[in-house]
Protein backbone atom coordinates (compact mmCIF):
# COMPACT_ATOMS: atom_id res chain seq x y z
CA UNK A 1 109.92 -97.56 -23.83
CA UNK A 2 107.22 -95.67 -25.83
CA UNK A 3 104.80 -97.28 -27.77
CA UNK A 4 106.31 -97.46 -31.72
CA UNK A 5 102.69 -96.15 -32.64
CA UNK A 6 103.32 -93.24 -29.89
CA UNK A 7 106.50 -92.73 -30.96
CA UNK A 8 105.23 -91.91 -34.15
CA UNK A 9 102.67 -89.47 -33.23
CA UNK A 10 104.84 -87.87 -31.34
CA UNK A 11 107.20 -87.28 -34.22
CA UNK A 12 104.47 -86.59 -36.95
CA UNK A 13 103.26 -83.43 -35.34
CA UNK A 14 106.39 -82.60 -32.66
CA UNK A 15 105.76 -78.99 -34.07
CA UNK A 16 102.43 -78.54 -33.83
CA UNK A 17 103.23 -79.77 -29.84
CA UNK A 18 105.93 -77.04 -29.14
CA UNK A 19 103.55 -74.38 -30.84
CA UNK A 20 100.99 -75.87 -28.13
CA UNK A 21 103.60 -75.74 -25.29
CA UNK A 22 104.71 -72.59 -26.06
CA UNK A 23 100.77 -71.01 -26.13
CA UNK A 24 100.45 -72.50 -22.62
CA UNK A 25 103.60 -71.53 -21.03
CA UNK A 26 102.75 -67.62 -22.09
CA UNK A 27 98.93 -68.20 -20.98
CA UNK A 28 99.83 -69.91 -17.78
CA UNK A 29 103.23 -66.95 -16.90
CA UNK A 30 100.73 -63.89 -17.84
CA UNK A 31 97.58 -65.46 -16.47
CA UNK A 32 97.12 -67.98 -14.20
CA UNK A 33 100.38 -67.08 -12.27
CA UNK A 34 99.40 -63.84 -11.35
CA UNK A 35 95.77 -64.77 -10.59
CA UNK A 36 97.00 -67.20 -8.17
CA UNK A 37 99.95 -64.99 -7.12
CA UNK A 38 96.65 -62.40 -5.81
CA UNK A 39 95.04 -64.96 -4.18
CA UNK A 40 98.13 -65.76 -2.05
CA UNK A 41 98.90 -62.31 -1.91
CA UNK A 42 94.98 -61.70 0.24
CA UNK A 43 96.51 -64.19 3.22
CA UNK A 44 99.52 -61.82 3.08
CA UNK A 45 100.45 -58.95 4.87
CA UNK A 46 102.47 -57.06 1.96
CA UNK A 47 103.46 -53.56 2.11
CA UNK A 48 106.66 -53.98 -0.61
CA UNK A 49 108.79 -52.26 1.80
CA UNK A 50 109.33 -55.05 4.12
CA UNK A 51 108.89 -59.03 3.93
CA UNK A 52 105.37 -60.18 3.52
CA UNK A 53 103.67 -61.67 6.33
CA UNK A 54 101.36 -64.48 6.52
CA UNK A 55 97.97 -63.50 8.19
CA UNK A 56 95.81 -66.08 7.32
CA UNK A 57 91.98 -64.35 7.05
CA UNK A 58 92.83 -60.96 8.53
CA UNK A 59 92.82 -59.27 5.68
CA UNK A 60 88.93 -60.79 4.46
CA UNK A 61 88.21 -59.31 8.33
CA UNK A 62 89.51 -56.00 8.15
CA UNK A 63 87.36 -55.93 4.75
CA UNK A 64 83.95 -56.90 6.10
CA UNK A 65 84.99 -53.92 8.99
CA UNK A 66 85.26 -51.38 6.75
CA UNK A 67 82.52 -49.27 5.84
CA UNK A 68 83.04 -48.68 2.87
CA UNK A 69 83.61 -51.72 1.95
CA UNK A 70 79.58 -52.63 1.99
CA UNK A 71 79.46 -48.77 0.13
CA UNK A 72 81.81 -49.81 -2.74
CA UNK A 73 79.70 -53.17 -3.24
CA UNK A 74 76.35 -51.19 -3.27
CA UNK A 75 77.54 -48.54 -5.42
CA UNK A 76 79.07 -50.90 -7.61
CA UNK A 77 75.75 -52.75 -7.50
CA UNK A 78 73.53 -49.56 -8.60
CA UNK A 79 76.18 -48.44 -11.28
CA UNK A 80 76.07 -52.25 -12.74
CA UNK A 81 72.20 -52.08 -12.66
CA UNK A 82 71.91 -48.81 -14.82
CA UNK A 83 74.00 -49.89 -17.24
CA UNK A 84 72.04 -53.16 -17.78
CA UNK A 85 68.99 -50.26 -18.47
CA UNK A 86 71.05 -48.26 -20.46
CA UNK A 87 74.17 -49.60 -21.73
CA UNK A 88 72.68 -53.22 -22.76
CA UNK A 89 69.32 -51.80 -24.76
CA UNK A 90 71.28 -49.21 -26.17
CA UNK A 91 73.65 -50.79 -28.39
CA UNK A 92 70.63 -53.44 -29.55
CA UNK A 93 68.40 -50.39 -30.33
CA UNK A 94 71.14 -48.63 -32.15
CA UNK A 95 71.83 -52.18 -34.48
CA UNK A 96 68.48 -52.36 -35.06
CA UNK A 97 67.90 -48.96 -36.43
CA UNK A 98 71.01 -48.86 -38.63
CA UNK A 99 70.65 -52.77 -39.91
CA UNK A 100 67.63 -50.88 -41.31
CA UNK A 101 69.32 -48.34 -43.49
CA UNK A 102 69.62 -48.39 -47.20
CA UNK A 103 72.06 -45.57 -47.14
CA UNK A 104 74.84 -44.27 -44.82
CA UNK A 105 75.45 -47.02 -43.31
CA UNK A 106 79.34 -47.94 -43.37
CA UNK A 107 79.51 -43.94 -42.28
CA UNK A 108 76.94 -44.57 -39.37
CA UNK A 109 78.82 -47.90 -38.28
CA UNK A 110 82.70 -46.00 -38.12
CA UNK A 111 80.50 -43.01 -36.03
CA UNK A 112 79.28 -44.98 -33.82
CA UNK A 113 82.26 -47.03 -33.08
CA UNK A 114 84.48 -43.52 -33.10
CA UNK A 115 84.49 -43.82 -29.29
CA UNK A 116 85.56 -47.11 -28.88
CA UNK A 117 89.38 -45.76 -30.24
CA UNK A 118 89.59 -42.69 -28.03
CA UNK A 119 91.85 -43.42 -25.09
CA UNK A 120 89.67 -43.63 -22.02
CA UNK A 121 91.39 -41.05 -20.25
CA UNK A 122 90.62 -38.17 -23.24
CA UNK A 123 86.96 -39.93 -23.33
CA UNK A 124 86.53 -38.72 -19.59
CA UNK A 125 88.13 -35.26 -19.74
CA UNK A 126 86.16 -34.60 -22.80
CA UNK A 127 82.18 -35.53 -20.55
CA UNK A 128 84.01 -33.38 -18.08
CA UNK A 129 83.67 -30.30 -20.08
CA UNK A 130 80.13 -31.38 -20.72
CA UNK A 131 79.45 -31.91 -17.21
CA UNK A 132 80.75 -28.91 -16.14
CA UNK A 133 78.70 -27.01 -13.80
CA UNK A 134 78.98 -23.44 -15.48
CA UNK A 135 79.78 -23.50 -18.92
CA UNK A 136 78.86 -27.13 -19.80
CA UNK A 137 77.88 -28.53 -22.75
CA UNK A 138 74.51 -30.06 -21.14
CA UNK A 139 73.58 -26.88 -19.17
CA UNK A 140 74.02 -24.94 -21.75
CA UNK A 141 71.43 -27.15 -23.73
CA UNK A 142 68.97 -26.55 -20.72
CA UNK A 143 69.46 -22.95 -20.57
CA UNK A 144 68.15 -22.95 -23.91
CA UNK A 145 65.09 -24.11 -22.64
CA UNK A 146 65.11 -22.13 -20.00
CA UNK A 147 65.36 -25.24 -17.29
CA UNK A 148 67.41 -24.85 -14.02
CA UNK A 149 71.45 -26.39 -14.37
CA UNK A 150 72.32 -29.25 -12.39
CA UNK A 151 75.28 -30.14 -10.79
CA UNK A 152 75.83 -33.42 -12.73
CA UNK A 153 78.99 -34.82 -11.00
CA UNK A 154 78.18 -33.26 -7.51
CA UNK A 155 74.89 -34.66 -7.08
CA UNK A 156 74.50 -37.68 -5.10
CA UNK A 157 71.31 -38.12 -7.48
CA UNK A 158 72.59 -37.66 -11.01
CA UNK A 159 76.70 -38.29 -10.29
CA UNK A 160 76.04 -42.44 -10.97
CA UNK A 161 73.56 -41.66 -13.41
CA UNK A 162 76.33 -39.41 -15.22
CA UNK A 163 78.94 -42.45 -15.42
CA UNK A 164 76.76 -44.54 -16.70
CA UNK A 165 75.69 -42.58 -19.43
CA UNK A 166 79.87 -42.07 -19.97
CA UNK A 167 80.61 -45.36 -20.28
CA UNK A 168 77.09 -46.11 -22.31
CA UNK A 169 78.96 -43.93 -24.79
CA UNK A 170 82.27 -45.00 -24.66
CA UNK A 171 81.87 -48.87 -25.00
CA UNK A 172 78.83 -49.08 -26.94
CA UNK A 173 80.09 -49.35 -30.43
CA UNK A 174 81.59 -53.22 -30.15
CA UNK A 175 78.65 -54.03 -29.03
CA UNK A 176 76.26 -52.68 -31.87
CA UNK A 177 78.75 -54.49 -34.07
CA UNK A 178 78.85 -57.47 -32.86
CA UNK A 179 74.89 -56.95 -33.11
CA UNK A 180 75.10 -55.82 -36.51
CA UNK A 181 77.29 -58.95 -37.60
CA UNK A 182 74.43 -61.02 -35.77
CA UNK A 183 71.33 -59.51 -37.44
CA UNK A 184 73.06 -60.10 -40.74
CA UNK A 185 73.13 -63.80 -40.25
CA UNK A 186 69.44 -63.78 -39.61
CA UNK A 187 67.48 -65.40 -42.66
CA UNK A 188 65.38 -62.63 -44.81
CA UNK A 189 62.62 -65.54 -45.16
CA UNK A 190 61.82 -65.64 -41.97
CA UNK A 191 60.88 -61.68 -42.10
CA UNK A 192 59.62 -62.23 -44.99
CA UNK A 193 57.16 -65.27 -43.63
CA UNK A 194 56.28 -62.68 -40.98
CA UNK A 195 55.48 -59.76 -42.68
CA UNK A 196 52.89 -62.44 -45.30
CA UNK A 197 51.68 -63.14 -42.29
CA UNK A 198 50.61 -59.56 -41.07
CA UNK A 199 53.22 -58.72 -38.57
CA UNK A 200 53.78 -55.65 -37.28
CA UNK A 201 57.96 -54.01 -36.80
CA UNK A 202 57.15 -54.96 -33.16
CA UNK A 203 55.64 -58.33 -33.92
CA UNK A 204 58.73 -58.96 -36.23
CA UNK A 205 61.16 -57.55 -33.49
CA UNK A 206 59.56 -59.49 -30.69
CA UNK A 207 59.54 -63.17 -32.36
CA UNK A 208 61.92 -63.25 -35.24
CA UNK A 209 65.06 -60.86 -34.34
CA UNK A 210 65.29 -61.49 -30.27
CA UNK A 211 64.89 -65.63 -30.73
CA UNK A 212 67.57 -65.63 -33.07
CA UNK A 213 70.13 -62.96 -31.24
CA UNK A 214 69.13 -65.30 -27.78
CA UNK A 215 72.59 -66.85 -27.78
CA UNK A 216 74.36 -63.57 -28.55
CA UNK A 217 72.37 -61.38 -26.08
CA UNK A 218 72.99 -63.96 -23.20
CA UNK A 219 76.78 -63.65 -23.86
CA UNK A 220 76.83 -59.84 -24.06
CA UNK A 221 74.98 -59.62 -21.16
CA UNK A 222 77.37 -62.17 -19.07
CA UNK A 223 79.94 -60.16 -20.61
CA UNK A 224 78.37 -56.37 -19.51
CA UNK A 225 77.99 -57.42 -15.76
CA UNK A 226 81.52 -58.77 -15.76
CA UNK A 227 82.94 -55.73 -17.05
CA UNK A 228 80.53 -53.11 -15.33
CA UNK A 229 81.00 -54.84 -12.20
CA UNK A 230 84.41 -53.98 -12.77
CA UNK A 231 84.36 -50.00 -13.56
CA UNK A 232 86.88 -48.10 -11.95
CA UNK A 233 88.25 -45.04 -14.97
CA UNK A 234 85.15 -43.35 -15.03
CA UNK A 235 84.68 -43.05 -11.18
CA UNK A 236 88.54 -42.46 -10.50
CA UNK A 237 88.76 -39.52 -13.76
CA UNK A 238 85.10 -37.85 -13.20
CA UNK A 239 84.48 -37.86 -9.06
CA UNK A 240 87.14 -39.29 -7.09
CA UNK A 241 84.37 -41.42 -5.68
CA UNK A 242 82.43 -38.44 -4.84
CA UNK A 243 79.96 -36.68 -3.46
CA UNK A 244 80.07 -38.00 0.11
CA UNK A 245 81.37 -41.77 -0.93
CA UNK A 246 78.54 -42.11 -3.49
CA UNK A 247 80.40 -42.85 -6.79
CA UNK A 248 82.92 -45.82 -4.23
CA UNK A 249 83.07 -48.63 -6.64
CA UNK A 250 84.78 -52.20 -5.57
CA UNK A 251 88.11 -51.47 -8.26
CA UNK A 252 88.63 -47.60 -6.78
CA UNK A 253 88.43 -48.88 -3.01
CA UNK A 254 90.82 -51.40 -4.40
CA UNK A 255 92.84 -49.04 -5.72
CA UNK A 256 92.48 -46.71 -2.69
CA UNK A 257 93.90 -49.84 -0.11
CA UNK A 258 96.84 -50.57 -3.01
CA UNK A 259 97.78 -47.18 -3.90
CA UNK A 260 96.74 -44.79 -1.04
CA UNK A 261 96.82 -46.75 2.16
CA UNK A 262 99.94 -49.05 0.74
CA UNK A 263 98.41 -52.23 1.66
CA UNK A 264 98.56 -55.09 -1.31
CA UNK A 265 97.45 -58.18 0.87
CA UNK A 266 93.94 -56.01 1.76
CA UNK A 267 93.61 -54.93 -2.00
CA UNK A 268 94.46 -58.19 -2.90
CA UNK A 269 91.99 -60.05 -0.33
CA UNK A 270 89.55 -57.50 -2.08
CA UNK A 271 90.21 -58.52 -5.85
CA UNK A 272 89.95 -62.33 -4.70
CA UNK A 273 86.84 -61.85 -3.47
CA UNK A 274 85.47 -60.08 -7.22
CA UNK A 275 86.93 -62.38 -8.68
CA UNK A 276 84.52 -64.94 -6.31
CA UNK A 277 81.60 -63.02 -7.03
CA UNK A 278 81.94 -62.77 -10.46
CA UNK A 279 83.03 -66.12 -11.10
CA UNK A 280 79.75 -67.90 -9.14
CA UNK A 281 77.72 -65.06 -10.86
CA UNK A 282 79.26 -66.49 -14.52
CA UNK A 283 78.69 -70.45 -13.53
CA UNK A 284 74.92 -69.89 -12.09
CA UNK A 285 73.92 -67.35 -15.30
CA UNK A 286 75.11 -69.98 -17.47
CA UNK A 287 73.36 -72.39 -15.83
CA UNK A 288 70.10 -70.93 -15.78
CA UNK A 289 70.38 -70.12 -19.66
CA UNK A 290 71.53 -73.51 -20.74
CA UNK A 291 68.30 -74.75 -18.72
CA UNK A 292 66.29 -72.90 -20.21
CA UNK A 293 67.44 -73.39 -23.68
């Protein structure tokens, strides 16, 4: 028998439990089944067109044999490390500049967030056009002054450069809000302390704005690297992993072993392992910041 007191609880707030049980349930059936389903599924020799097999580490093997497999990580790697140049001082710059503004700036916010609602697909067939080697949009601009065209997305030099500067576009504008919501939570007095005390926009940038956005720039950059780590539209839309294997990342060799080669247990042995990487990448980077906070 139940405690009376228990008993009680239990009754008081029986609706606020099944809310809670029901909450779980849909978390645990939509997201912790299938990421442990994909775990299982990397010991498994699964094709879908005939029982799957049990293989034990096989599949991690045939990875680590695979040259492209050390390819996809590098690639994904370099992409991952532009974006952290690009895509993460971007977005701050761009808050920064229109937190600024006395005029314009509910117009500025819904431009620069425009991208954010385009489908991704119509996002990359759009910086197709512009990438395009004859008539594009960007060698038309250096015809104008009279500098040679390039071959953006048939380079091995500018085709990684080119995604980035897609996706910089395309996923910039949450970002800059969530800056913008973050630099208007900052106290005027402590600008205005600064500025009686002869700082410069630099000075005031540098020791007033950053301190205060610390906690939010740590979590946008946790969340960048998880998600660049992660790019896969822009690679599989613009290049087809192109020229000569140099735009590979991790999620289109996935997608390659899945969808291609018809073998889930190798794709999935390869999204377990992400899912590693990025997982011991989260723990130690929070780690290190809460240290040094």
């Amino acid at each position: 028998m139940l405690n009376p007191r228990i008993r009680r609880a239990v009754r008081e707030n029986l609706v606020a439990y099944l809310f809670l049980a029901a909450g779980v349930l849909c978390f645990a059936l939509f997201s912790w089944y299938p990421i442990v389903r994909g775990a299982l599924l990397g010991f498994q020799q699964v094709t879908f067109a005939e029982p799957a097999r049990w293989v034990g580490l096989d599949n991690f093997r045939r990875l680590f044999d695979d040259p492209l497999f050390l390819t996809a990580w590098q690639n994904t790697g370099y992409f991952t490390l532009l974006a952290l140049v690009f895509g993460f001082a971007a977005p701050f710059a761009t808050a920064v500049v229109l937190n600024e503004l006395r005029h314009g700036r509910s117009y500025l916010r819904m431009t620069v967030y425009l991208p954010v609602m385009l489908p991704p697909i119509v996002t990359m067939l759009l910086w197709r056009q512009f990438y395009d080697p004859g008539p594009g949009l960007f060698n038309s601009v250096l015809e104008v002054f009279r500098l040679p065209a390039q071959q953006w997305l048939e380079s091995e030099n500018l085709a990684m450069v080119s995604l980035v500067l897609v996706s910089t576009w395309a996923n910039m504008g949450t970002t800059t809000l969530i800056y913008l919501a973050a630099l208007g939570g900052i106290p005027g007095e402590l600008y205005e302390a600064a500025e009686l005390d002869g700082a410069s926009v630099r000075q005031r940038l540098w020791h007033v704005t950053i301190p205060q956005m610390r906690f939010i720039l740590m979590i946008t950059l946790l969340l960048q690297v998880i998600g660049t780590m992660q790019v896969f539209v822009e690679p599989f839309v613009l290049t087809g992993g192109g020229p000569d294997d140099a735009t590979v990342t991790v999620l289109l060799l996935l997608y390659r072993y899945a969808f291609v080669y018809n073998d889930f247990g190798l794709a999935s042995a390869m999204s377990t392992l992400l899912f590693v990487v990025l997982g011991l990448f989260s723990v130690v980077y929070l780690r290190l910041t809460r240290s040094k906070g």
